[in-house]
Protein backbone atom coordinates (compact mmCIF):
# COMPACT_ATOMS: atom_id res chain seq x y z
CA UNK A 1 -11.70 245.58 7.62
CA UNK A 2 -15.00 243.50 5.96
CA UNK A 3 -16.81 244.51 9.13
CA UNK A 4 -15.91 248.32 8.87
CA UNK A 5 -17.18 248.26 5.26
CA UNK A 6 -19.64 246.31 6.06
CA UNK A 7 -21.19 248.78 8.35
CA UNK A 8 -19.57 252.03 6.93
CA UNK A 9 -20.94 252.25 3.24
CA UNK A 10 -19.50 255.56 3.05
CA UNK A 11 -16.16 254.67 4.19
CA UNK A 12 -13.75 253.23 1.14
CA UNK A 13 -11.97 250.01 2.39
CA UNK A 14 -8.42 248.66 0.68
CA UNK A 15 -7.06 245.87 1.70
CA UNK A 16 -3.89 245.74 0.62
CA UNK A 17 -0.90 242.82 0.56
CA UNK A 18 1.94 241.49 -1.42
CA UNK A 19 0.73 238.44 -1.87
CA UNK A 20 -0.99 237.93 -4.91
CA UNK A 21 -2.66 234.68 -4.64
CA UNK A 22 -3.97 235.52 -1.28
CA UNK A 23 -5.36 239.01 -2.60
CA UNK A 24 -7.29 236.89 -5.87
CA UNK A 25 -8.59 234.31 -3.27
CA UNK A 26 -9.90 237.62 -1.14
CA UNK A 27 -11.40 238.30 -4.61
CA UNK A 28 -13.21 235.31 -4.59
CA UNK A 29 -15.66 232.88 -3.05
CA UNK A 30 -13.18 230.67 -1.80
CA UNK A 31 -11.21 233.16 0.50
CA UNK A 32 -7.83 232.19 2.13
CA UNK A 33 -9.35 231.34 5.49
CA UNK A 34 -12.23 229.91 6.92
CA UNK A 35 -14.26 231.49 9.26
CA UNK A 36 -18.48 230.83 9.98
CA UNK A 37 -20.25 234.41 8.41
CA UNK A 38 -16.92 235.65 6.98
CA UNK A 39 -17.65 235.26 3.28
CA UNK A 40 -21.44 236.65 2.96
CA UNK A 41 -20.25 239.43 5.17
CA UNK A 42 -17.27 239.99 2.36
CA UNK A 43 -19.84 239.47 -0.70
CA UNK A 44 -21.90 242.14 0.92
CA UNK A 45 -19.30 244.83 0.56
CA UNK A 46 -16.89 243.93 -2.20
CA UNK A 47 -16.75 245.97 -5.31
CA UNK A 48 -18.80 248.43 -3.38
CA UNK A 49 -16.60 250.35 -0.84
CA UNK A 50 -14.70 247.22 -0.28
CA UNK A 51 -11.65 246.58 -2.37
CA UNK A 52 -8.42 244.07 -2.19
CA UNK A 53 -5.14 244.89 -3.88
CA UNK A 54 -1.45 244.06 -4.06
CA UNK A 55 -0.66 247.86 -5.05
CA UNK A 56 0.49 248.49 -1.68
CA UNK A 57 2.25 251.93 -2.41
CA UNK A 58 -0.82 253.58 -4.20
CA UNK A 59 -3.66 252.68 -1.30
CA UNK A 60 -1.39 253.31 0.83
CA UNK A 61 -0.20 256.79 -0.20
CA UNK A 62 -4.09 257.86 -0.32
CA UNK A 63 -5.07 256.48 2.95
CA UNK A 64 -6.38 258.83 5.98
CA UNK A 65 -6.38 255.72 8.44
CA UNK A 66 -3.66 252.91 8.31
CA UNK A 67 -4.42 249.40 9.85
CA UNK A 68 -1.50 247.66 9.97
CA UNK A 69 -2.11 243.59 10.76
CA UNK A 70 1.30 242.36 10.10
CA UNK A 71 2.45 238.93 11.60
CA UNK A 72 4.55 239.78 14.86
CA UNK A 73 5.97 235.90 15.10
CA UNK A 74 8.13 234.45 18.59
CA UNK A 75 12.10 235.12 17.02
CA UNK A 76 13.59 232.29 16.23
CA UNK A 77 17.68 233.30 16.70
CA UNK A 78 19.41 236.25 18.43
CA UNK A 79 18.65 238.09 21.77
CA UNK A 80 15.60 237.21 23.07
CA UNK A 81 14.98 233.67 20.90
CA UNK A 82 12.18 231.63 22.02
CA UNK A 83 10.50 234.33 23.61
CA UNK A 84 10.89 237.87 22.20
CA UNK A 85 8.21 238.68 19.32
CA UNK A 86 10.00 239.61 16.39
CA UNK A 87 9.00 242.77 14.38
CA UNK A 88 10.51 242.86 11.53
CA UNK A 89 7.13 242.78 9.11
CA UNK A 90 5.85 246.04 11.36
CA UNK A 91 9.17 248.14 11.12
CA UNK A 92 8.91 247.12 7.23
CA UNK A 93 5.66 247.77 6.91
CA UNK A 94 6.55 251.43 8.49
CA UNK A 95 9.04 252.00 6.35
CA UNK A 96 6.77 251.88 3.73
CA UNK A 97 4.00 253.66 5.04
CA UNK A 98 6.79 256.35 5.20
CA UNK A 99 8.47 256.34 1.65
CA UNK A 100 4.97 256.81 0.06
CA UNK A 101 3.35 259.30 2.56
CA UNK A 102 2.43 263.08 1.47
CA UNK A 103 -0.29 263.86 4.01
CA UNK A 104 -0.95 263.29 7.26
CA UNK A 105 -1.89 259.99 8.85
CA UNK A 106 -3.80 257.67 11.36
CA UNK A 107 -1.70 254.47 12.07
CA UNK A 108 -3.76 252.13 13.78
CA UNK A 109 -1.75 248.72 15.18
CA UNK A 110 -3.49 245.66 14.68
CA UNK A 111 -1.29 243.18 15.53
CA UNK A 112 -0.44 242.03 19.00
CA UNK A 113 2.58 244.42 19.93
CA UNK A 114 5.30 244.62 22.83
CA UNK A 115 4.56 247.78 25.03
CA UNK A 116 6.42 250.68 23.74
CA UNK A 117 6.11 249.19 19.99
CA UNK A 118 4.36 252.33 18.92
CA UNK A 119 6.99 254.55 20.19
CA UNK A 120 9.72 252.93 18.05
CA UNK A 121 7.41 253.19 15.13
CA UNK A 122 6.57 256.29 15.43
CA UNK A 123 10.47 257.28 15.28
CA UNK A 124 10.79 254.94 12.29
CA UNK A 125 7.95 256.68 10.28
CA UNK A 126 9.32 260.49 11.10
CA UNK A 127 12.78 259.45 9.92
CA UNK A 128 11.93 258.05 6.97
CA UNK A 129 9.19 260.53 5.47
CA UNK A 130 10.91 262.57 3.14
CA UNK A 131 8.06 265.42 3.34
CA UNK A 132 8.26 266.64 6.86
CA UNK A 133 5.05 268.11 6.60
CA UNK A 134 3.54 264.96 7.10
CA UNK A 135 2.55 264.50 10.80
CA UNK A 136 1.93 260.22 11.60
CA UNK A 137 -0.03 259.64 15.21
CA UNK A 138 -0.05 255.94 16.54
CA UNK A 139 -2.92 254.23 17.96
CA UNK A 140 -3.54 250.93 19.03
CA UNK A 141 -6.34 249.32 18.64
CA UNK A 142 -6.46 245.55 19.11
CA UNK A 143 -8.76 242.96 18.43
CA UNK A 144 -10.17 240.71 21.28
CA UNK A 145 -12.47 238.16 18.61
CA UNK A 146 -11.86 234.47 18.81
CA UNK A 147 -11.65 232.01 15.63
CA UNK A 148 -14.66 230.48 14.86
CA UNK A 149 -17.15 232.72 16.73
CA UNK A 150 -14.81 235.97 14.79
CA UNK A 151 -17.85 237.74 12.94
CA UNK A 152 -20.14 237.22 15.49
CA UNK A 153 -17.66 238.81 18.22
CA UNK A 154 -17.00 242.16 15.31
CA UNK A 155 -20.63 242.58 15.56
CA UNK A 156 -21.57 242.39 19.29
CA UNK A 157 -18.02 243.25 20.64
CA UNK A 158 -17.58 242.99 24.45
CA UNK A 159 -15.38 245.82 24.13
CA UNK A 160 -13.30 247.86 21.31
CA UNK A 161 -10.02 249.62 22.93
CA UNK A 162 -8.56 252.51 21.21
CA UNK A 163 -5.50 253.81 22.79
CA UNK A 164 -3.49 256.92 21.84
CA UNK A 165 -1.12 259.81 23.18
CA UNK A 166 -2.58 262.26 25.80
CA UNK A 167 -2.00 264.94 23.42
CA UNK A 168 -4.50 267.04 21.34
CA UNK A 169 -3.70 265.44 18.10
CA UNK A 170 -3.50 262.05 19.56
CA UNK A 171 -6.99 262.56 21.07
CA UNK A 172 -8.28 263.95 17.92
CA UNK A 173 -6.95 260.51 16.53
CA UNK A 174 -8.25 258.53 18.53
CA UNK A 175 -12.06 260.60 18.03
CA UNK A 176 -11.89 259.54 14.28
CA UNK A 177 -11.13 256.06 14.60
CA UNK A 178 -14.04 255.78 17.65
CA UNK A 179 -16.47 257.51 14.65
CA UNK A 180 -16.42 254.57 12.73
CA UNK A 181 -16.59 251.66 15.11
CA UNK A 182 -19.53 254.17 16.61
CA UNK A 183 -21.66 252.90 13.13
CA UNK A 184 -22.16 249.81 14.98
CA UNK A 185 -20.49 249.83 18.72
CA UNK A 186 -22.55 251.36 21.52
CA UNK A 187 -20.46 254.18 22.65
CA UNK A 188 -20.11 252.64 26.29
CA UNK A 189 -18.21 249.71 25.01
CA UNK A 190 -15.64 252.01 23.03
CA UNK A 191 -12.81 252.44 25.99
CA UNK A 192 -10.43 254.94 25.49
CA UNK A 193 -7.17 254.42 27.12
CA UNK A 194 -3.20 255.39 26.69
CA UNK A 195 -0.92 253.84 24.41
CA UNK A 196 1.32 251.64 26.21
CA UNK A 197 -2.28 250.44 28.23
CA UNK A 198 -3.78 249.76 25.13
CA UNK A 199 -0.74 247.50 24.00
CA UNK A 200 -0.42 246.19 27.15
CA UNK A 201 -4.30 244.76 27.60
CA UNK A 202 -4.34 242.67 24.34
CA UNK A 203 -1.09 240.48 26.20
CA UNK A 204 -2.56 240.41 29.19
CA UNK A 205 -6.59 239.51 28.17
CA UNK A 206 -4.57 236.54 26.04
CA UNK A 207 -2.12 235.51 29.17
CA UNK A 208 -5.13 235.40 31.07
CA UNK A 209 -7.17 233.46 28.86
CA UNK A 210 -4.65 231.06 28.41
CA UNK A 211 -4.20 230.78 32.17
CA UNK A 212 -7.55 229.18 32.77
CA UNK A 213 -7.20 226.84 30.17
CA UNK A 214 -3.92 225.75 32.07
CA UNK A 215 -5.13 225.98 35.29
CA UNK A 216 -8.66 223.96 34.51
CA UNK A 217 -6.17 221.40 32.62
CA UNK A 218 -3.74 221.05 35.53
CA UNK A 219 -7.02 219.78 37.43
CA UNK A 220 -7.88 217.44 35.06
CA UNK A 221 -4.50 215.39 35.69
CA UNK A 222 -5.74 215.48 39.77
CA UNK A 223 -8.85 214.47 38.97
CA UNK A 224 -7.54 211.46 36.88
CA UNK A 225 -5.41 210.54 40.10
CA UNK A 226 -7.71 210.55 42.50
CA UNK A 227 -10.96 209.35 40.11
CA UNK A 228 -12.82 213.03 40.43
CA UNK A 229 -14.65 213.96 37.54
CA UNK A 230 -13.03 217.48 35.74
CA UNK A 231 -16.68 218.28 34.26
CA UNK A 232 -18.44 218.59 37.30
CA UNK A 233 -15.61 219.88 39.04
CA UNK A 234 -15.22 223.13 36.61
CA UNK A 235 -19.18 223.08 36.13
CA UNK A 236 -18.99 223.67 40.43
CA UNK A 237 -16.64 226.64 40.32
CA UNK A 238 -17.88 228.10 37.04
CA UNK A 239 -21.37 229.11 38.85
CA UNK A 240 -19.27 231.05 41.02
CA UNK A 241 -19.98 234.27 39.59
CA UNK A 242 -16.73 235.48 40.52
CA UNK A 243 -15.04 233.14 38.36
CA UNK A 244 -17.67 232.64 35.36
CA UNK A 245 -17.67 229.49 32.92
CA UNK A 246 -15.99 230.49 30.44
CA UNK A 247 -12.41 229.08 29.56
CA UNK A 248 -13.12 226.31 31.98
CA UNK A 249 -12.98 223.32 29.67
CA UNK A 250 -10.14 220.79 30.09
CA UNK A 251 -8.52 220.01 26.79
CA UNK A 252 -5.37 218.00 25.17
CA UNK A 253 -4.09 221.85 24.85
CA UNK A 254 -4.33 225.40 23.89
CA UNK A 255 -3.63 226.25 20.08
CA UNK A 256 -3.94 229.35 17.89
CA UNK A 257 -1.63 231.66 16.51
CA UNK A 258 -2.00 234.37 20.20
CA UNK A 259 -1.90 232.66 23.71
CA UNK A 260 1.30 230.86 23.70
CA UNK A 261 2.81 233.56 21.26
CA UNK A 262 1.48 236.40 23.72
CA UNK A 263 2.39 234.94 26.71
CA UNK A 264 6.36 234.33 25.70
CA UNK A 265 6.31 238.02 24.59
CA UNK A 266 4.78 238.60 28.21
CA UNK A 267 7.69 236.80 29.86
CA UNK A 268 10.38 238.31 27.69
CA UNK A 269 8.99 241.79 28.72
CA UNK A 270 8.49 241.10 32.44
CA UNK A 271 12.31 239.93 32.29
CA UNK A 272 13.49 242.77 30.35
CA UNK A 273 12.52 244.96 33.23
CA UNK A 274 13.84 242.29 35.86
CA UNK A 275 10.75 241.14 37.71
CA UNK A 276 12.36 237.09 36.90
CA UNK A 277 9.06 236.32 39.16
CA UNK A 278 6.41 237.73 37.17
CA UNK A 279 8.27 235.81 34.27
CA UNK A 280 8.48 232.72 35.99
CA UNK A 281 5.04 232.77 37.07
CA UNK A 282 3.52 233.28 33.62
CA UNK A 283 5.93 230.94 32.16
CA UNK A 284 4.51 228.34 33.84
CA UNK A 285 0.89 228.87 31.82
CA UNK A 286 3.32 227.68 28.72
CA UNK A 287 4.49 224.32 30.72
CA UNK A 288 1.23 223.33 32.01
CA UNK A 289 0.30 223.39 28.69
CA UNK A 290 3.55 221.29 26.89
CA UNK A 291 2.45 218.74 30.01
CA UNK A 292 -0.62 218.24 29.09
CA UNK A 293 -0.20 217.54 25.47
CA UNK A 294 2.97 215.11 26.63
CA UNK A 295 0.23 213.38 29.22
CA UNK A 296 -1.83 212.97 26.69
CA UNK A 297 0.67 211.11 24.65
CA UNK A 298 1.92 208.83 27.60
CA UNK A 299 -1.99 207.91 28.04
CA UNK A 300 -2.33 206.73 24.94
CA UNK A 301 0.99 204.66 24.41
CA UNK A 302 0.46 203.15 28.35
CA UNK A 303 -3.28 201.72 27.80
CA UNK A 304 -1.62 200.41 24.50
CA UNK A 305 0.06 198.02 26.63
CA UNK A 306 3.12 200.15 26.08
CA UNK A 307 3.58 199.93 22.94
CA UNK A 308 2.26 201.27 19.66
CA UNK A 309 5.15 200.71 17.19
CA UNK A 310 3.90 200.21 13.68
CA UNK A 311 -0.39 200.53 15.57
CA UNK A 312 -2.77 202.54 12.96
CA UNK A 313 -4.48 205.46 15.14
CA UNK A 314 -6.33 207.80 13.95
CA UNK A 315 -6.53 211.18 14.62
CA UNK A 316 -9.65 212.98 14.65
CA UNK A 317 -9.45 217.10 14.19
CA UNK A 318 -6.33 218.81 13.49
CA UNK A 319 -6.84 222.27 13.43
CA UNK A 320 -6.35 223.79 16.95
CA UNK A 321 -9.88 224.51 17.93
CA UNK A 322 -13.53 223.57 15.78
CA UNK A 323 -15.52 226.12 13.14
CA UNK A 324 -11.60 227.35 11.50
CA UNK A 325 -9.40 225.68 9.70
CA UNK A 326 -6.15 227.61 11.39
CA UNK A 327 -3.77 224.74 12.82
CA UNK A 328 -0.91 227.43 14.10
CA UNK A 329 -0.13 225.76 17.12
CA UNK A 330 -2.63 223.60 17.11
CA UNK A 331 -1.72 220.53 19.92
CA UNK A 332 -2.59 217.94 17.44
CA UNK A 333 1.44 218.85 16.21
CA UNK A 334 3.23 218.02 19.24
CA UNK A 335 0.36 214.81 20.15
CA UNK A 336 1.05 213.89 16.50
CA UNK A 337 5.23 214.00 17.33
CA UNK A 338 4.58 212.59 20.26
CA UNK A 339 2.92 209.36 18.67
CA UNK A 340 4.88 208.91 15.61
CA UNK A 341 8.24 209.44 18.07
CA UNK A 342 7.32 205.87 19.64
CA UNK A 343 6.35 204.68 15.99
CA UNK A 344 2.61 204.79 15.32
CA UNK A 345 0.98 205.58 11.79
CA UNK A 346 -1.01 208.15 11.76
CA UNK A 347 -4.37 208.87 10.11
CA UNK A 348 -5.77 212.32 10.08
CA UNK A 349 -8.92 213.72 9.16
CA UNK A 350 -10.15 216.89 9.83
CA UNK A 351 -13.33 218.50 7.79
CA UNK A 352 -11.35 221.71 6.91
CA UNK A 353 -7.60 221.37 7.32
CA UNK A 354 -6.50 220.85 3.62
CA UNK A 355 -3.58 217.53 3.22
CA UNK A 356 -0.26 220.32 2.60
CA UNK A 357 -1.25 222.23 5.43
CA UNK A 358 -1.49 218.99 7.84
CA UNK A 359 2.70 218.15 5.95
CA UNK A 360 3.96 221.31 6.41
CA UNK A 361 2.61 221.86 9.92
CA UNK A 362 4.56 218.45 10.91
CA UNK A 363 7.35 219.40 9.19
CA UNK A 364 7.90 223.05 10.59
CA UNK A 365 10.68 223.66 13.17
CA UNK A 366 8.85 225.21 16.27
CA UNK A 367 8.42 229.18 16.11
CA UNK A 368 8.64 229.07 12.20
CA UNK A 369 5.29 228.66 11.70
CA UNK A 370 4.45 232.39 11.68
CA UNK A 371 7.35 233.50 9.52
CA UNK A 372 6.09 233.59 5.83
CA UNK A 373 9.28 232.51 4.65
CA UNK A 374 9.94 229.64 6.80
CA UNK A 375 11.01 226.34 4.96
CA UNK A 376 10.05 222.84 6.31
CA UNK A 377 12.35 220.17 6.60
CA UNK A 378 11.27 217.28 3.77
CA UNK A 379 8.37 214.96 6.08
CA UNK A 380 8.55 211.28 5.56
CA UNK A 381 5.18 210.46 4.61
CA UNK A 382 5.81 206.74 5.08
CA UNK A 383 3.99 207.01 8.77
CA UNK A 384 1.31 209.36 7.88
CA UNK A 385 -1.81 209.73 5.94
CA UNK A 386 -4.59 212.16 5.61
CA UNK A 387 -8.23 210.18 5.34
CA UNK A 388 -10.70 212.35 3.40
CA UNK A 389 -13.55 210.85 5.73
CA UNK A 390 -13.47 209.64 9.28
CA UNK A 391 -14.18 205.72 8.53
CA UNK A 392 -11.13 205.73 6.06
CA UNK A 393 -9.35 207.37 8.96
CA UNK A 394 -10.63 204.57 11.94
CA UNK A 395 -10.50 201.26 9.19
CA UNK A 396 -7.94 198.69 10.80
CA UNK A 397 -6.96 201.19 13.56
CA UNK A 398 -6.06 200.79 17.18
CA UNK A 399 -7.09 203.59 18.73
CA UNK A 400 -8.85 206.84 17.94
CA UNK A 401 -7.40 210.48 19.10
CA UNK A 402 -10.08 213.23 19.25
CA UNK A 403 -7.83 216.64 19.25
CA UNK A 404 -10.46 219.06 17.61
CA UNK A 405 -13.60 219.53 19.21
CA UNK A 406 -15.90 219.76 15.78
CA UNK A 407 -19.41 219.11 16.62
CA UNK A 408 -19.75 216.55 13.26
CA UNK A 409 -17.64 213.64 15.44
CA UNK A 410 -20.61 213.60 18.02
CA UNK A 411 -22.56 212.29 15.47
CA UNK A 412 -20.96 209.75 13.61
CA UNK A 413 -21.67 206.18 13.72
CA UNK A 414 -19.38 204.55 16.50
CA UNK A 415 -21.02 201.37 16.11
CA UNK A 416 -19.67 201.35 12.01
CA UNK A 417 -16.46 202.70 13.48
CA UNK A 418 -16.32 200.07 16.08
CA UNK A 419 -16.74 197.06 13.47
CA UNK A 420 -13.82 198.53 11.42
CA UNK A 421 -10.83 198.65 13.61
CA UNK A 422 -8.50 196.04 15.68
CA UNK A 423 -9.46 195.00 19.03
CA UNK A 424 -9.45 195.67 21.69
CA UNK A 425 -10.53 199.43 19.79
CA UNK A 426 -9.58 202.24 21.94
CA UNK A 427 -11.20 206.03 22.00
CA UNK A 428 -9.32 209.10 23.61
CA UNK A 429 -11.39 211.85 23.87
CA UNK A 430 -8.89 214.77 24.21
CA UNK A 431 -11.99 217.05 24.02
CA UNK A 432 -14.49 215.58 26.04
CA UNK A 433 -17.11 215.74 23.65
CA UNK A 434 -18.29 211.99 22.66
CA UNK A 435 -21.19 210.10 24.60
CA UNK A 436 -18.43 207.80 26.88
CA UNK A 437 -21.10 205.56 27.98
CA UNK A 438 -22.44 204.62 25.16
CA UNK A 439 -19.26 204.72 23.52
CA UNK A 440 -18.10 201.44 26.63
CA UNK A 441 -21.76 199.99 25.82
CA UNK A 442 -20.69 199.60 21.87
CA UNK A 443 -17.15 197.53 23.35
CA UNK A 444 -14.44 200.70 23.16
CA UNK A 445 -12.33 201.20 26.15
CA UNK A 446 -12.67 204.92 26.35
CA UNK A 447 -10.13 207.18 27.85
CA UNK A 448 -12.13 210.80 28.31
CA UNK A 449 -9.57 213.68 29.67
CA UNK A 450 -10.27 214.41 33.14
CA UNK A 451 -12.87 211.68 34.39
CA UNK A 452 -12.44 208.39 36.36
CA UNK A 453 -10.31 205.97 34.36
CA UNK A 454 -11.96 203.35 32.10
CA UNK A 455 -11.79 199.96 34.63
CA UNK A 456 -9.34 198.20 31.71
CA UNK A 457 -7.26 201.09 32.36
CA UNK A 458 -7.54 201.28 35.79
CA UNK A 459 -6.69 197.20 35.79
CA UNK A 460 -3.50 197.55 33.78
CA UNK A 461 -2.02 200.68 34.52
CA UNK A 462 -3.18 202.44 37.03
């Protein structure tokens, strides 16, 4: 919405929400999230034709256009648990849009949707709009940006898809809202498609995404085995211009608040309509990922000689990818669990994940994370601590755990590092970031995801 006022100075922008603290911090210069660009773009606009508000029934009432980017979180209970994305904040939000409507509107979905999403909501909307008058046409239109690159991917998109009924007022719909990303958008990369495509793409482009990540990760635990090197293995298939580089980076894990949320709602779908092997074979994206976090884990606590009951590591990045502080399904949770299940204290430090968030994250029950309501479970903070720099974090450790890929832990001083923690000091890159070599030179035994194993490994455990 920032980037639409941004570029649109004629175009009057509300955002609107019921949460009043998060609408003042949107009023200030400390906004609710972090993201590189996000606040000068924001400082540009507001008070201009840029506006936040909690009086949800009054911008809402006035409004031509509608963007509704309400959470759409994996259901927790009932049919379809575990898998099914729950939509109880959209019909809501509906509902709403409804009760206060007296003209015509443009409802634009934001969030990530089930196929055929707009069709219930469009049935909501008419049944609940006392003026029948009022005519509501449903588009989707979702976003493809990534966290941390998220204003730089609004202003050079790859692609914005607006999809919308076949009909003449859904095409004049979907006209207007291609008039204002035209400000900006070439009109080549504005693709036009039907509904149910449209809602269908934004699963798919995360599935797929998500896929690689997998894929390139399942690799990595080959190349381990038979001492191949997982760099130079997806740096010899990314030239392939068939297959590209991108997404091609083994990891501890895919995070973030879409793939693993998108891809359940993909399987749910896929056995809805009974193809069980379309299911199973995207379901599998989801276990190659809970393996590799869980290898991860039984790397660490196996070079440890086995055991690293009441051993200080410290844990380098939390949030689930660098340049944002989001941690929704970050795999620093489940490595974290993983360690502290076998009894190691923990010592976190990441340069933008704030000390509650890092608690509450821990203490979340899986799938709550996304419901705004959710309530965590009291977390014994006996076995962890949150270091406010990373040599507080590595002082008197065992081991170090790199889960975030930030660019600041290249350039630390592992040397300093080194002198401060028990020996024999151990480093596991989970991003493949840090210089190993000279990391072995300074006396770590470094375990980097992917690559031949460090020879005290190899010795002991291999």
């Amino acid at each position: 919405m920032a980037m639409i006022a941004y570029h649109c100075p004629e175009i009057e922008v509300v955002v609107v929400d019921i949460n009043e603290a998060r609408i003042k911090a949107w009023q200030s210069d400390k906004l609710p999230i972090y993201e590189p660009g996000l606040l000068e773009v924001v400082q540009k606009a507001r008070g201009k034709n840029l506006f936040f508000s909690t009086d949800v029934h009054k911008h809402v009432g006035e409004a031509d256009i509608v963007f509704v980017s309400v959470n759409t979180p994996t259901k927790t209970r009932g049919v379809g648990a575990g898998k099914a994305a729950d939509l109880t904040y959209w019909e809501g939000a509906a509902r709403v849009i409804a009760s206060v409507s007296t003209s015509s509107k443009i409802i634009v979905e934001k969030s990530t949707v089930p196929v055929k999403t707009a069709e219930a909501i469009e049935k909501v909307l008419r049944r609940n709009c006392a003026d029948s008058s009022v005519e509501f046409e449903i588009l989707s239109n979702p976003e493809f940006l990534a966290e941390g690159t998220a204003i730089e991917d609004l202003m050079k998109p790859d692609r914005v898809l607006i999809g919308g009924k076949d009909t003449p007022s859904g095409q004049k719909a979907i006209a207007a809202l291609k008039s204002v990303y035209a400000h900006w958008v070439p009109n080549e990369r504005i693709l036009c498609t039907n509904l149910w495509s449209a809602e269908l793409a934004k699963l798919t482009a995360n599935a797929m995404l998500a896929q690689r990540i997998s894929s390139v990760n399942s690799i990595s635990a080959l190349c381990e085995a038979t001492g191949a090197d997982v760099q130079q293995v997806a740096h010899s298939i990314g030239t392939d211009s068939r297959i590209g580089r991108k997404f091609l980076n083994a990891s501890v894990g895919f995070g973030g608040s879409c793939f693993q949320k998108d891809i359940l709602n993909l399987v749910y779908i896929c056995e809805s309509v009974g193809l069980k092997e379309v299911a199973d074979y995207w379901h599998q994206v989801i276990f190659i990922n809970d393996y590799q976090k869980k290898r991860f884990v039984e790397r660490v606590i196996s070079a440890m000689f086995n055991t690293i009951s009441k051993k200080k590591i410290a844990i380098y990045g939390f949030a689930f990818k660098k340049d944002t502080g989001d941690t929704r399904e970050t795999p620093a949770i489940d490595v974290c669990h993983g360690l502290m299940s076998d009894g190691a204290k923990l010592c976190i430090y990441d340069p933008q994940v704030e000390e509650e968030q890092v608690y509450l994250d821990l203490a979340t029950p899986k799938f709550e994370w996304d419901h705004p309501y959710a309530k965590a479970a009291p977390m014994a903070k006996d076995d962890i601590a949150i270091a406010k720099d990373p040599l507080e974090a590595a002082k008197d450790s065992h081991a170090i755990c790199v889960l975030t890929e930030w660019d600041e832990f290249k350039q630390y001083d592992y040397q300093k590092i080194y002198d401060s923690m028990t020996k024999p000091a151990f480093i596991f890159d989970g991003r493949n970031i840090l210089d190993h070599a000279k990391l072995r030179e300074i006396g770590f035994i470094v375990y980097a995801l992917g690559k031949p194993l460090d020879p005290f490994m190899q010795r002991q455990y291999n």
